[in-house]
N, C-alpha and C. Protein backbone atom coordinates (compact mmCIF):
# COMPACT_ATOMS: atom_id res chain seq x y z
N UNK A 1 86.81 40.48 62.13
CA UNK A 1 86.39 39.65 61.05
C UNK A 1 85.14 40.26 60.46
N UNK A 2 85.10 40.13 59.37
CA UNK A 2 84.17 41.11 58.59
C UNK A 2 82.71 39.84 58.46
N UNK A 3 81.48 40.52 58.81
CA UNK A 3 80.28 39.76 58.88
C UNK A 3 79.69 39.64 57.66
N UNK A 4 79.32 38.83 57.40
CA UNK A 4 78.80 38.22 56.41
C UNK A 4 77.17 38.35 56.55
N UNK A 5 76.17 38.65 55.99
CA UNK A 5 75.33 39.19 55.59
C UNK A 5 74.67 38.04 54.81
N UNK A 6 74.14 37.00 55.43
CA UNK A 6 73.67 35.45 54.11
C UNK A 6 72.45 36.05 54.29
N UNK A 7 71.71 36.51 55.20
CA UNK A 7 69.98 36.73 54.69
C UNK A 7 70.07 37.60 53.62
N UNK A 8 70.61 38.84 53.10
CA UNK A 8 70.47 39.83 52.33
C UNK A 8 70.93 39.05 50.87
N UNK A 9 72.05 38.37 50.79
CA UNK A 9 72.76 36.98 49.50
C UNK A 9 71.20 36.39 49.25
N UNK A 10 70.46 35.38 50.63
CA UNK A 10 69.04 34.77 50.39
C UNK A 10 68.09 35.48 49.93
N UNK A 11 68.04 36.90 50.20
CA UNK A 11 66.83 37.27 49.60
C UNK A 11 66.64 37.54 48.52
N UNK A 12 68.05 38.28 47.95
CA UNK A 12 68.53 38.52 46.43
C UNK A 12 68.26 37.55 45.73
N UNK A 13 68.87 36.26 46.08
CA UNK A 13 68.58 35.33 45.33
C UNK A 13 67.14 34.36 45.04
N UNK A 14 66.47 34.84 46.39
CA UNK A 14 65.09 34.48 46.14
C UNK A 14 64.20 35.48 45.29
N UNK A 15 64.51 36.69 45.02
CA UNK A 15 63.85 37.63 44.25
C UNK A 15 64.44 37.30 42.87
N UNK A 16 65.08 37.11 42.36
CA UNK A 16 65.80 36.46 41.31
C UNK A 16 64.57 35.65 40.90
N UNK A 17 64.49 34.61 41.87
CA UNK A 17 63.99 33.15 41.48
C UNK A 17 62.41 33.46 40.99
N UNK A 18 62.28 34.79 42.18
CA UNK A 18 60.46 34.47 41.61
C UNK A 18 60.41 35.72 40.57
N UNK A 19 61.43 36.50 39.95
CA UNK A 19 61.34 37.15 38.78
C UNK A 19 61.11 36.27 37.64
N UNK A 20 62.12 34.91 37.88
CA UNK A 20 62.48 33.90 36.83
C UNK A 20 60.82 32.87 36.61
N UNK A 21 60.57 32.99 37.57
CA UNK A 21 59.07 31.85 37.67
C UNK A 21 58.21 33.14 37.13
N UNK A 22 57.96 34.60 37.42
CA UNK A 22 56.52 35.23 36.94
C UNK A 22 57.17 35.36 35.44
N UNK A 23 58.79 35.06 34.91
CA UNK A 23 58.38 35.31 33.32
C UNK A 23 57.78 33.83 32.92
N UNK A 24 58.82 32.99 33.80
CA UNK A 24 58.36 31.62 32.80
C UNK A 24 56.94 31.60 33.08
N UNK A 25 56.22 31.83 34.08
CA UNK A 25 54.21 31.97 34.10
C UNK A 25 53.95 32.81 32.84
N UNK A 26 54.90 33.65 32.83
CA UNK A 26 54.17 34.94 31.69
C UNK A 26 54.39 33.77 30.35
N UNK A 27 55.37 33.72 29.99
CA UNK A 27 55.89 33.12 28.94
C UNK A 27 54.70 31.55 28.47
N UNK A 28 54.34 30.61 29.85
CA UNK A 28 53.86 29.98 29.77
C UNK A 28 52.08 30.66 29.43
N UNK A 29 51.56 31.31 30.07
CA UNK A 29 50.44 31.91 29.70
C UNK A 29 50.49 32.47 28.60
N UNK A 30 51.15 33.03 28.15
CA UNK A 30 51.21 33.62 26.78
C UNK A 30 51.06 32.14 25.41
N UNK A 31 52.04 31.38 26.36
CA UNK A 31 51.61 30.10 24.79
C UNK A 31 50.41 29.14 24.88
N UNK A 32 49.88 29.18 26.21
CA UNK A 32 48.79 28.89 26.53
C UNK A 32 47.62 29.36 25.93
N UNK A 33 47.60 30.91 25.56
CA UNK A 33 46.81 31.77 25.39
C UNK A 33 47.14 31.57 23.45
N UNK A 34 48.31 31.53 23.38
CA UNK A 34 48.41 31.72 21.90
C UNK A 34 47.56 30.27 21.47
N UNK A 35 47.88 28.71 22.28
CA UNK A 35 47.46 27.88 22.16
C UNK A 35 45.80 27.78 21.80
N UNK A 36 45.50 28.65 22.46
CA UNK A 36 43.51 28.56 22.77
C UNK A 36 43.12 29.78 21.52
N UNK A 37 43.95 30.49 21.18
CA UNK A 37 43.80 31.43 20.19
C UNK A 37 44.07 30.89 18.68
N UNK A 38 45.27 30.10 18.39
CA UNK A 38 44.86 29.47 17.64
C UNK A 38 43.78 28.26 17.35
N UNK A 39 43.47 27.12 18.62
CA UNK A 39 42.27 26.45 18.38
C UNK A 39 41.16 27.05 18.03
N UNK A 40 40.97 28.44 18.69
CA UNK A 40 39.60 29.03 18.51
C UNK A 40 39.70 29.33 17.14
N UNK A 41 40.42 29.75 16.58
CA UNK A 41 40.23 29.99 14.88
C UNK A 41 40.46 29.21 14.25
N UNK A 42 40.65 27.99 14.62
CA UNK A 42 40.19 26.29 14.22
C UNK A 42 39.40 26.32 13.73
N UNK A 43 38.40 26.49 15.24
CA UNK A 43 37.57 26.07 15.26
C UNK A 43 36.26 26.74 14.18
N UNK A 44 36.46 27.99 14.48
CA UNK A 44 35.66 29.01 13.78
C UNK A 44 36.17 28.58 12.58
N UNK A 45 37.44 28.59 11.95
CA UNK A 45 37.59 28.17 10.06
C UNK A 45 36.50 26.76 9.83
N UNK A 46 37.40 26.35 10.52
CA UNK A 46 36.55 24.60 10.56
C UNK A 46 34.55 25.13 10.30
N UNK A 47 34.33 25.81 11.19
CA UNK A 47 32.58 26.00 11.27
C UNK A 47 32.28 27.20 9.89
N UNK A 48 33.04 28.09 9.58
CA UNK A 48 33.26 28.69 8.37
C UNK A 48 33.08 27.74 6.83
N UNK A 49 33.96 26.62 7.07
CA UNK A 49 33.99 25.88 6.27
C UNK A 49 32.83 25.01 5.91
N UNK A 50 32.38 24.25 7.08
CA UNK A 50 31.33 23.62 6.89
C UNK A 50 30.27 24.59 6.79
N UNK A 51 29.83 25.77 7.01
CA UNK A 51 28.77 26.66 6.47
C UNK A 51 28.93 26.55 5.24
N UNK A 52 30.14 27.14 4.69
CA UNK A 52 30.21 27.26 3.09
C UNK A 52 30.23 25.38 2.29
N UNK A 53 29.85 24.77 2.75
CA UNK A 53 30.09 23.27 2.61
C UNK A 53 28.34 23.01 1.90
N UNK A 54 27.82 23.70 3.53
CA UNK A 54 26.51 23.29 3.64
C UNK A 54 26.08 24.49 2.67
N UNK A 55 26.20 25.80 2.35
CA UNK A 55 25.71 26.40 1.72
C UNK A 55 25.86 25.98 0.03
N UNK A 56 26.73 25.31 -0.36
CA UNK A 56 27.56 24.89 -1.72
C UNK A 56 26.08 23.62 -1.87
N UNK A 57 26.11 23.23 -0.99
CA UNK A 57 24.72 21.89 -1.14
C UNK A 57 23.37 22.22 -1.23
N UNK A 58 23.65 22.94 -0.80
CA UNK A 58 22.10 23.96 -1.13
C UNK A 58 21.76 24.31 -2.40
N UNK A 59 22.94 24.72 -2.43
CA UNK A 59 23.19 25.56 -4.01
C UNK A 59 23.05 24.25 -5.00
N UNK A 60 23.03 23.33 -4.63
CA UNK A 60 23.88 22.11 -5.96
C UNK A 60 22.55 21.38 -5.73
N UNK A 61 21.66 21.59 -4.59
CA UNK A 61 20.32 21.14 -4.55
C UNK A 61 19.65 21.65 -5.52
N UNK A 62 19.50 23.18 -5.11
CA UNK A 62 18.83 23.94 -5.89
C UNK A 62 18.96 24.35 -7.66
N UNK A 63 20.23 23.71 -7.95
CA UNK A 63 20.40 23.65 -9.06
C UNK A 63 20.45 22.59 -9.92
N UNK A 64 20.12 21.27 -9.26
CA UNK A 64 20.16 19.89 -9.87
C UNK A 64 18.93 19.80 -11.01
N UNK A 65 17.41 20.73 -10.84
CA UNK A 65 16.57 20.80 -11.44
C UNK A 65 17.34 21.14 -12.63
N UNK A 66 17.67 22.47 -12.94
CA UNK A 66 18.33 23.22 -13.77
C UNK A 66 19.63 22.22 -14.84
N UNK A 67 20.38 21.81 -13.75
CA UNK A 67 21.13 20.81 -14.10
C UNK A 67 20.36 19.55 -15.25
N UNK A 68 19.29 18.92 -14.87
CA UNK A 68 18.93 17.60 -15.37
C UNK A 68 18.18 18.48 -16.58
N UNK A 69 17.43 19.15 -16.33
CA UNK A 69 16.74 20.11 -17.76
C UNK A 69 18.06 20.59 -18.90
N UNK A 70 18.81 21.15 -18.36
CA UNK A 70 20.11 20.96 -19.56
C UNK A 70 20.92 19.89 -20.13
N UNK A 71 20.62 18.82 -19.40
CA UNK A 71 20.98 17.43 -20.00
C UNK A 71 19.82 16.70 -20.92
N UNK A 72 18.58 16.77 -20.21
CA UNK A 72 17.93 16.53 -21.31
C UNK A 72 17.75 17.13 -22.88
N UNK A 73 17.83 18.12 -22.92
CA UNK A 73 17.80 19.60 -23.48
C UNK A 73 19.21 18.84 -24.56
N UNK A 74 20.01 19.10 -24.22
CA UNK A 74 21.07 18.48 -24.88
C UNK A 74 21.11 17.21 -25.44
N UNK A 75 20.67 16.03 -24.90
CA UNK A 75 19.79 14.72 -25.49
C UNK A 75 19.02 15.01 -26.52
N UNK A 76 18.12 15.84 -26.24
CA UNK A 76 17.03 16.11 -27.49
C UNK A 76 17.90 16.84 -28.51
N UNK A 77 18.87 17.53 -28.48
CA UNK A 77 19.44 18.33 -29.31
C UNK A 77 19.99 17.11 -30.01
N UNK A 78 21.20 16.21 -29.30
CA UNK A 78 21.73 15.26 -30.21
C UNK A 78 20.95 14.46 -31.30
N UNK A 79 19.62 14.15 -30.62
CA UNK A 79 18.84 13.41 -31.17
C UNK A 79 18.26 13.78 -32.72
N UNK A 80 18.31 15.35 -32.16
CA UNK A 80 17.58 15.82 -33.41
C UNK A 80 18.50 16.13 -34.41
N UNK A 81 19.97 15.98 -34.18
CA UNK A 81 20.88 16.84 -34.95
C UNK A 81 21.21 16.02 -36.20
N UNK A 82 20.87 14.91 -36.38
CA UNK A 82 20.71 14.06 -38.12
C UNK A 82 19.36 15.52 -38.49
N UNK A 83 18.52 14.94 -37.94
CA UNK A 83 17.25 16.01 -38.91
C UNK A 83 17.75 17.55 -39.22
N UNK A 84 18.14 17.91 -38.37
CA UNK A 84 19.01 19.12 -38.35
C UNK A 84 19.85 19.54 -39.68
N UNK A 85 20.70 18.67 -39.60
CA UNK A 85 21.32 18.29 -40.81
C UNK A 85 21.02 18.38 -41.87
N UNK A 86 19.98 17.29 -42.00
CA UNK A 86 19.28 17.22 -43.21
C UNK A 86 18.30 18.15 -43.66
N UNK A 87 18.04 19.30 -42.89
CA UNK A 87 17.09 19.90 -42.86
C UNK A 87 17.88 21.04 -43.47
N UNK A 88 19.27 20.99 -43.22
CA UNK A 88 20.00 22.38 -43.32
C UNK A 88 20.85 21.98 -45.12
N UNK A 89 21.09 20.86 -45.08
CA UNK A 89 21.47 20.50 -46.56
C UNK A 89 20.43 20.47 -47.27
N UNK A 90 19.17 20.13 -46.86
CA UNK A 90 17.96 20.11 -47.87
C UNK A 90 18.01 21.75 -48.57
N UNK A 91 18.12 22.87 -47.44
CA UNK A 91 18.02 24.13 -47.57
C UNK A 91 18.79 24.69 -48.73
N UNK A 92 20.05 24.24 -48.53
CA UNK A 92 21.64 24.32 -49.36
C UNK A 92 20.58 24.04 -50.99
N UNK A 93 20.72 22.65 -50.77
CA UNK A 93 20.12 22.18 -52.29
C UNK A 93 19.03 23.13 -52.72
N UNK A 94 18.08 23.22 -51.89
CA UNK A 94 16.94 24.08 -52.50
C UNK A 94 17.36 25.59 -53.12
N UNK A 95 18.43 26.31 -52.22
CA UNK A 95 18.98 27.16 -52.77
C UNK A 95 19.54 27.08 -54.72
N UNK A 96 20.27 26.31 -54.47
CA UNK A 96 21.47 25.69 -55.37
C UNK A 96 20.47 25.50 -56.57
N UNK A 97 18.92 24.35 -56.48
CA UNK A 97 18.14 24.47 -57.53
C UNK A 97 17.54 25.72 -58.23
N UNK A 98 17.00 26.55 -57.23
CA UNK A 98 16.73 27.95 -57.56
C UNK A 98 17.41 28.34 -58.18
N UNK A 99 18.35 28.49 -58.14
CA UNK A 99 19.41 29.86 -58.32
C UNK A 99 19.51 28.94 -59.88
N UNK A 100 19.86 27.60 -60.41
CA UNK A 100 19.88 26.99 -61.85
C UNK A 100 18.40 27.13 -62.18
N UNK A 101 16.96 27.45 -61.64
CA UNK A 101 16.50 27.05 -62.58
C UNK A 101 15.97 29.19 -62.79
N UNK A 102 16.66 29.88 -61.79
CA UNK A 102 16.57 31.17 -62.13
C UNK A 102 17.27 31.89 -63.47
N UNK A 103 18.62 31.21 -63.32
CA UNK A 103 19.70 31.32 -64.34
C UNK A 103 19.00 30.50 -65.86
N UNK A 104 18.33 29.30 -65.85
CA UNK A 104 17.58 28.85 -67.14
C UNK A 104 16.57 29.70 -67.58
N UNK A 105 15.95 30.19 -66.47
CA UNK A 105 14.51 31.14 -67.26
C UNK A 105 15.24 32.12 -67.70
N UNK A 106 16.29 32.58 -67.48
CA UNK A 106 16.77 34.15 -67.58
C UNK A 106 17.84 34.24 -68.97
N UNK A 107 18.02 32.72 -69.01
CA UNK A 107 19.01 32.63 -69.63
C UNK A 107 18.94 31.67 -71.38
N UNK A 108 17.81 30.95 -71.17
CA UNK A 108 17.80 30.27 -72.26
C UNK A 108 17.35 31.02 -73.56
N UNK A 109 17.92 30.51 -74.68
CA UNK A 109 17.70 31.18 -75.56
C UNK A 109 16.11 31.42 -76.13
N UNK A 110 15.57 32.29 -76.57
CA UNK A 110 14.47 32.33 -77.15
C UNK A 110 14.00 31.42 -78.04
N UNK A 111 15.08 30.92 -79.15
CA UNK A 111 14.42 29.92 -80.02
C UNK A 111 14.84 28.48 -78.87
N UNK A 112 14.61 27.76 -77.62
CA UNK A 112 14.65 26.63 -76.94
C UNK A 112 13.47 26.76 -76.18
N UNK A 113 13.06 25.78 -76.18
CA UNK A 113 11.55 25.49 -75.09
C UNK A 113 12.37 24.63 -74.70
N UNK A 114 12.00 24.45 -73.04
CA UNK A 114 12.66 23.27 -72.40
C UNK A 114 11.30 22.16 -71.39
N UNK A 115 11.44 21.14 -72.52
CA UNK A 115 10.41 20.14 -72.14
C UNK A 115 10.85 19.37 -70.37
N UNK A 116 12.15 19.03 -69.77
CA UNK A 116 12.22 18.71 -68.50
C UNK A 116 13.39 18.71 -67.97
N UNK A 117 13.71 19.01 -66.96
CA UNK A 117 14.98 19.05 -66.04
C UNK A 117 14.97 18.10 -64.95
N UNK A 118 15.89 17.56 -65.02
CA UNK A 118 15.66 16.32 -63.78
C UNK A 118 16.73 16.58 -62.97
N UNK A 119 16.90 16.88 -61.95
CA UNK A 119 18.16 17.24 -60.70
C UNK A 119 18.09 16.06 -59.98
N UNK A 120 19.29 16.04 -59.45
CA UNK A 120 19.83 15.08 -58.61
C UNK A 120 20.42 13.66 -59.22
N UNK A 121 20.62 13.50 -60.81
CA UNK A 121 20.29 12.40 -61.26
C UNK A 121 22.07 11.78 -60.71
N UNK A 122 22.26 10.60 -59.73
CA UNK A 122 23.29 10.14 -59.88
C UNK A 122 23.89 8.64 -60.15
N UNK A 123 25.06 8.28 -60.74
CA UNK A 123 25.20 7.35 -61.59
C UNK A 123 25.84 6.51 -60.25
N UNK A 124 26.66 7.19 -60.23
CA UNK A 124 28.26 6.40 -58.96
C UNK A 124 28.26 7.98 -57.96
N UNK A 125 27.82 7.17 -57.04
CA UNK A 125 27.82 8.10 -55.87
C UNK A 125 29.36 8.88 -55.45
N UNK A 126 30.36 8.34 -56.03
CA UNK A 126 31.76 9.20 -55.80
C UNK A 126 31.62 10.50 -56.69
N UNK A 127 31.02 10.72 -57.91
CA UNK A 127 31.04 11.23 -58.91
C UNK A 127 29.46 12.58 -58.37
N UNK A 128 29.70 13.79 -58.76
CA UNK A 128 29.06 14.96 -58.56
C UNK A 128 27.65 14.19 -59.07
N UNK A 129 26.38 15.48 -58.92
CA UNK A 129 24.92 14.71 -58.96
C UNK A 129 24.88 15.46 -60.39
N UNK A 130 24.04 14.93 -61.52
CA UNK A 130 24.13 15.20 -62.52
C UNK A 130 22.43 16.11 -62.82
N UNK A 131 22.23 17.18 -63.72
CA UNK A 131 21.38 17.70 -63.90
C UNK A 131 21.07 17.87 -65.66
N UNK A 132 20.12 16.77 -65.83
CA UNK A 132 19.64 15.82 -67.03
C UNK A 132 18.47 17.43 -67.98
N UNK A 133 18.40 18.22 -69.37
CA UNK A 133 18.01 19.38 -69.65
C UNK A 133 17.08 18.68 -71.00
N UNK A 134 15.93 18.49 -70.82
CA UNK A 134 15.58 18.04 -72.50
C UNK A 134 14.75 19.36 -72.80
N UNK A 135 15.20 19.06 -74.03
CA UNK A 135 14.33 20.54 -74.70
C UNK A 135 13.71 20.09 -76.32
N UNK A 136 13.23 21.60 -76.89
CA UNK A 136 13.10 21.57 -78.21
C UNK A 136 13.65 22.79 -78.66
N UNK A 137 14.75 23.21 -79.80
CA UNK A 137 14.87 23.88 -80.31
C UNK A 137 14.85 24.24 -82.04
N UNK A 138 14.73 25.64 -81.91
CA UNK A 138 14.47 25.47 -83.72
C UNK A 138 15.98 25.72 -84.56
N UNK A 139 16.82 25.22 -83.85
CA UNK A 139 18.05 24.82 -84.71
C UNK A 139 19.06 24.07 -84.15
N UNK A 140 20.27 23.97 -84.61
CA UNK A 140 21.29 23.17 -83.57
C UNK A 140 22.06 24.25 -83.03
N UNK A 141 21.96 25.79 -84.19
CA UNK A 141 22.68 26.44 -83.57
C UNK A 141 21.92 27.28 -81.97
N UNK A 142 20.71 27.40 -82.12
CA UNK A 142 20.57 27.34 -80.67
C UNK A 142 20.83 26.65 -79.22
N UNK A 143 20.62 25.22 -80.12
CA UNK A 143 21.50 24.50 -78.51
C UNK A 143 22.54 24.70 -78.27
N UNK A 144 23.69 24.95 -79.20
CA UNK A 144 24.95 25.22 -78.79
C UNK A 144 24.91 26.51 -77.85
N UNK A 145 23.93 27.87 -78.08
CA UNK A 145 23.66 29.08 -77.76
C UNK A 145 23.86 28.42 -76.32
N UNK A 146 22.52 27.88 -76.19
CA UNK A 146 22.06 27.22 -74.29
C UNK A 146 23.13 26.52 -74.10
N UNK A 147 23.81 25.97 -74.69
CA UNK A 147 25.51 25.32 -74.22
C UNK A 147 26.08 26.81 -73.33
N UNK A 148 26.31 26.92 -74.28
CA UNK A 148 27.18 28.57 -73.91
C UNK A 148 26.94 28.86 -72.57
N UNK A 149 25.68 29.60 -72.22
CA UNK A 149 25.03 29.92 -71.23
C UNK A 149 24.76 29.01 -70.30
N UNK A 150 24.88 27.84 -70.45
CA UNK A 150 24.84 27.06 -68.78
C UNK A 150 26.49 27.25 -68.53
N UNK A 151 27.72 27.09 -69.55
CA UNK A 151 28.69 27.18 -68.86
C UNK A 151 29.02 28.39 -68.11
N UNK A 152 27.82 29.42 -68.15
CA UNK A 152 28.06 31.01 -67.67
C UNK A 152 27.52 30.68 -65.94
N UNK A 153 27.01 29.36 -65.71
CA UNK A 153 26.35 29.17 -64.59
C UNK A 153 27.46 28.98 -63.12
N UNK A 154 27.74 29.58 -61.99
CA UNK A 154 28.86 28.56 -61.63
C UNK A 154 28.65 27.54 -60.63
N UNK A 155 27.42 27.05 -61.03
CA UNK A 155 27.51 25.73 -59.88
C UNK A 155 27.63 24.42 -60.80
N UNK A 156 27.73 24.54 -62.08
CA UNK A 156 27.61 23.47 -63.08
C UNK A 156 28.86 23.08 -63.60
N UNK A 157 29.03 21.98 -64.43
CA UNK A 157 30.65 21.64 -64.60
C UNK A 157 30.53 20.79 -65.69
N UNK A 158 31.66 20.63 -66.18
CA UNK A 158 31.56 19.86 -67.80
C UNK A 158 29.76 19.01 -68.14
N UNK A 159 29.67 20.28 -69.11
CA UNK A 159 28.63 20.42 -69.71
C UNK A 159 28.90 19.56 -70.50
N UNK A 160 27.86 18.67 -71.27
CA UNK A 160 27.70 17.97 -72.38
C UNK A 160 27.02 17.62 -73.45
N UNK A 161 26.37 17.44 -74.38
CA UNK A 161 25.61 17.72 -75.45
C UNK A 161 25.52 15.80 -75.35
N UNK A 162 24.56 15.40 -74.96
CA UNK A 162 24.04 13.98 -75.06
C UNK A 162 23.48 13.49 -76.70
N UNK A 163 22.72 14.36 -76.87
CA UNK A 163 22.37 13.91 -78.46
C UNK A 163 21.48 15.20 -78.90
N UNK A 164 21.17 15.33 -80.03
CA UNK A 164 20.19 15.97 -80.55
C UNK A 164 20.19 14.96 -82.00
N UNK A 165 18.47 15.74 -82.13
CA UNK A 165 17.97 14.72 -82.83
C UNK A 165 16.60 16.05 -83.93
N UNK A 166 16.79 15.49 -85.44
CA UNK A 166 16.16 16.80 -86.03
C UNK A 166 14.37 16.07 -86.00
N UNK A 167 13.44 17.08 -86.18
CA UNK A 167 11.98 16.31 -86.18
C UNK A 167 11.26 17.19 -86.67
N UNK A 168 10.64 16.23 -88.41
CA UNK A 168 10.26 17.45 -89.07
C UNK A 168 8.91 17.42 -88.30
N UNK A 169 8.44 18.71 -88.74
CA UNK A 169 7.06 19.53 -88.43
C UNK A 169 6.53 19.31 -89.63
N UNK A 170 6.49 20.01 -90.94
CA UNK A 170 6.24 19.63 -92.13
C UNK A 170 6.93 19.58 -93.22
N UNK A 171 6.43 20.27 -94.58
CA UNK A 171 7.55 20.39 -95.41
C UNK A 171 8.42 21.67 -95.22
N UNK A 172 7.47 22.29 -94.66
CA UNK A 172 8.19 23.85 -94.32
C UNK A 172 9.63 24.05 -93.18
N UNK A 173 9.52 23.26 -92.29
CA UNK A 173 9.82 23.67 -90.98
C UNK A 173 10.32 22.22 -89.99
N UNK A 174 11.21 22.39 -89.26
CA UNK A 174 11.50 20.98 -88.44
C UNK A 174 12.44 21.79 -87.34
N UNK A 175 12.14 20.84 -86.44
CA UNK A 175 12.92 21.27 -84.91
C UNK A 175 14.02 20.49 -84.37
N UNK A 176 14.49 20.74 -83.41
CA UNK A 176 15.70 19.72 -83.11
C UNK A 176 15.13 19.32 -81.45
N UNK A 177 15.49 17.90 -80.92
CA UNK A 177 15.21 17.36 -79.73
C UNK A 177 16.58 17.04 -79.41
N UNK A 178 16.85 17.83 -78.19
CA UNK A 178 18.02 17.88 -77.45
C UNK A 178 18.00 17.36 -75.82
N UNK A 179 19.25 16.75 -75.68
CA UNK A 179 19.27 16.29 -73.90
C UNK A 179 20.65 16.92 -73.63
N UNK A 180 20.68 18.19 -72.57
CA UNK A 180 22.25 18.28 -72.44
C UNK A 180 22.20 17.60 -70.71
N UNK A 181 23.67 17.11 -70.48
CA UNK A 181 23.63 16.73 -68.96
C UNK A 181 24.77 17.86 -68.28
N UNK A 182 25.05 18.07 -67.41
CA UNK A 182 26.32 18.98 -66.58
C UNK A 182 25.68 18.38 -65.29
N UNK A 183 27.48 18.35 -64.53
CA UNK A 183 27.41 17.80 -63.50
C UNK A 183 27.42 19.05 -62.63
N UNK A 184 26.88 19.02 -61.08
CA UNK A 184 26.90 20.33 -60.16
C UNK A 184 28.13 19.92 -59.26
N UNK A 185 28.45 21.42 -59.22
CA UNK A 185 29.69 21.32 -58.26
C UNK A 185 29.81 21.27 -57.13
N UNK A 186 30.66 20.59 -56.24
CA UNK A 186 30.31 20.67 -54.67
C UNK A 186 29.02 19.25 -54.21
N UNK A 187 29.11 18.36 -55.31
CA UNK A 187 28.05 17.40 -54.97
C UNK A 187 28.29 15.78 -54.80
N UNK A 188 29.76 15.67 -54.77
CA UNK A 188 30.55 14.36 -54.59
C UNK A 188 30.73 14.08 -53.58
N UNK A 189 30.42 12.94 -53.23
CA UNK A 189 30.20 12.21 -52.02
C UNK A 189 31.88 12.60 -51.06
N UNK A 190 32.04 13.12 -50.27
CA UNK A 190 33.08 12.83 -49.65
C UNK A 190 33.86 11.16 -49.58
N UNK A 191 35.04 11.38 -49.83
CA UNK A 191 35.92 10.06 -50.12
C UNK A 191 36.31 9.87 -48.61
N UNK A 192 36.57 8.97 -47.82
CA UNK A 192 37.29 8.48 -46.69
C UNK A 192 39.13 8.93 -46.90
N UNK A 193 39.76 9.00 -46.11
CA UNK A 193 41.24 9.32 -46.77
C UNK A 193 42.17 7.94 -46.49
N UNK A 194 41.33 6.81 -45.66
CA UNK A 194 41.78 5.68 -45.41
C UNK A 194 41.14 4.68 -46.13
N UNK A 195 41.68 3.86 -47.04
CA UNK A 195 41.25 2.79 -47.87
C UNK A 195 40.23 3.42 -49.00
N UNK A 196 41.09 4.62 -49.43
CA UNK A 196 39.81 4.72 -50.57
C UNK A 196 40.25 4.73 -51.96
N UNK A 197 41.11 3.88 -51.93
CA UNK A 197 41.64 2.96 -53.54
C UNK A 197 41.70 1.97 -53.08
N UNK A 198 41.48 1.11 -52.32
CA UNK A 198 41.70 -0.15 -52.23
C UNK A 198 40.03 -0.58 -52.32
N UNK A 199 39.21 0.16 -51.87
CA UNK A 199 37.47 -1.00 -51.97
C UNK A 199 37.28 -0.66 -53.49
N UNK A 200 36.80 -1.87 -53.78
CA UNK A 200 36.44 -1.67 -55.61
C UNK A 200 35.09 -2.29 -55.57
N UNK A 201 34.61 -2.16 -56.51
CA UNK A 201 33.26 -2.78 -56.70
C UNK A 201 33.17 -3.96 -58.01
């Protein structure tokens, strides 16, 4: 009868067993290890984070001065920005007068003296600002001349001949008293585009 050999079957199979236990140890240490390897870079992001947290507050400390000075800064700007305004349309106009009363010296005829110019004159604020011309000339055909030549102007607009009027000097000689008006262009009140035929006065 052929012998059977069970210690050499037992030992095989006990070497088996503790091959099977040092992987599952390996296997288990390894996720153990992966386990503590990922917490540790938890942990470190986590402390990464709150550095850059705490450094961002620093920063937002150190810049709150900076911060409130550009808000004020900007307050004062709003505040001032009517004067602003007005300071910058005053400019416009002052231009705009120059440049008409450069074009009158340069331009009026020799036989017209011009006794006063009145700018800004307005009737109905929808309607352009009107610029009122009294003079004296030594004929009518010269005022028509200074007609001519303001329409050569281009900030001015339907020109008009208000009256003239003749005034002798003596028996020799007499002059004419003239008022022309022209309205300036670009000087009408902006209209609303909502309800602006319906308010009447």
């Amino acid at each position: 009868m052929p012998v059977i050999n069970l210690i050499e079957q037992e030992l095989q199979h006990r070497r088996r067993l503790e091959r099977r236990i040092r992987l599952l140890g390996l296997v288990w240490f390894g996720l153990i290890a992966m386990a503590a390897g990922g917490w540790g870079a938890l942990i470190l992001y986590t402390g990464y984070l709150q550095m850059q947290s705490a450094r961002m507050q620093e920063e937002l400390v150190r810049l709150t001065p900076a911060m409130h000075a550009v808000q004020q800064t900007q307050q004062e700007l709003s505040a001032l920005q009517p004067q602003i305004s007005t300071l910058q349309t005053a400019r416009k106009e002052t231009g705009r007068w120059q440049q008409l009363l450069q074009h009158l010296s340069l331009h009026t005829p020799p036989a017209c003296y011009l006794t006063s110019v009145e700018f800004g004159k307005r009737n109905d604020p929808k309607k352009p600002m009107e610029v009122v011309i009294k003079g004296i000339a030594s004929s009518q055909q010269a005022v028509g001349d200074l007609m001519l030549r303001l329409n050569q102007q281009a900030d001015l607009e339907n020109i008009r001949l208000d009256y003239t009027q003749e005034r002798m000097l003596d028996e020799e000689g007499s002059t004419v008293e003239f008022q022309i008006t022209a309205q300036v262009k670009g000087t009408a009140a902006p209209q609303s585009p909502s309800g602006g035929g319906t308010s009447g006065s």
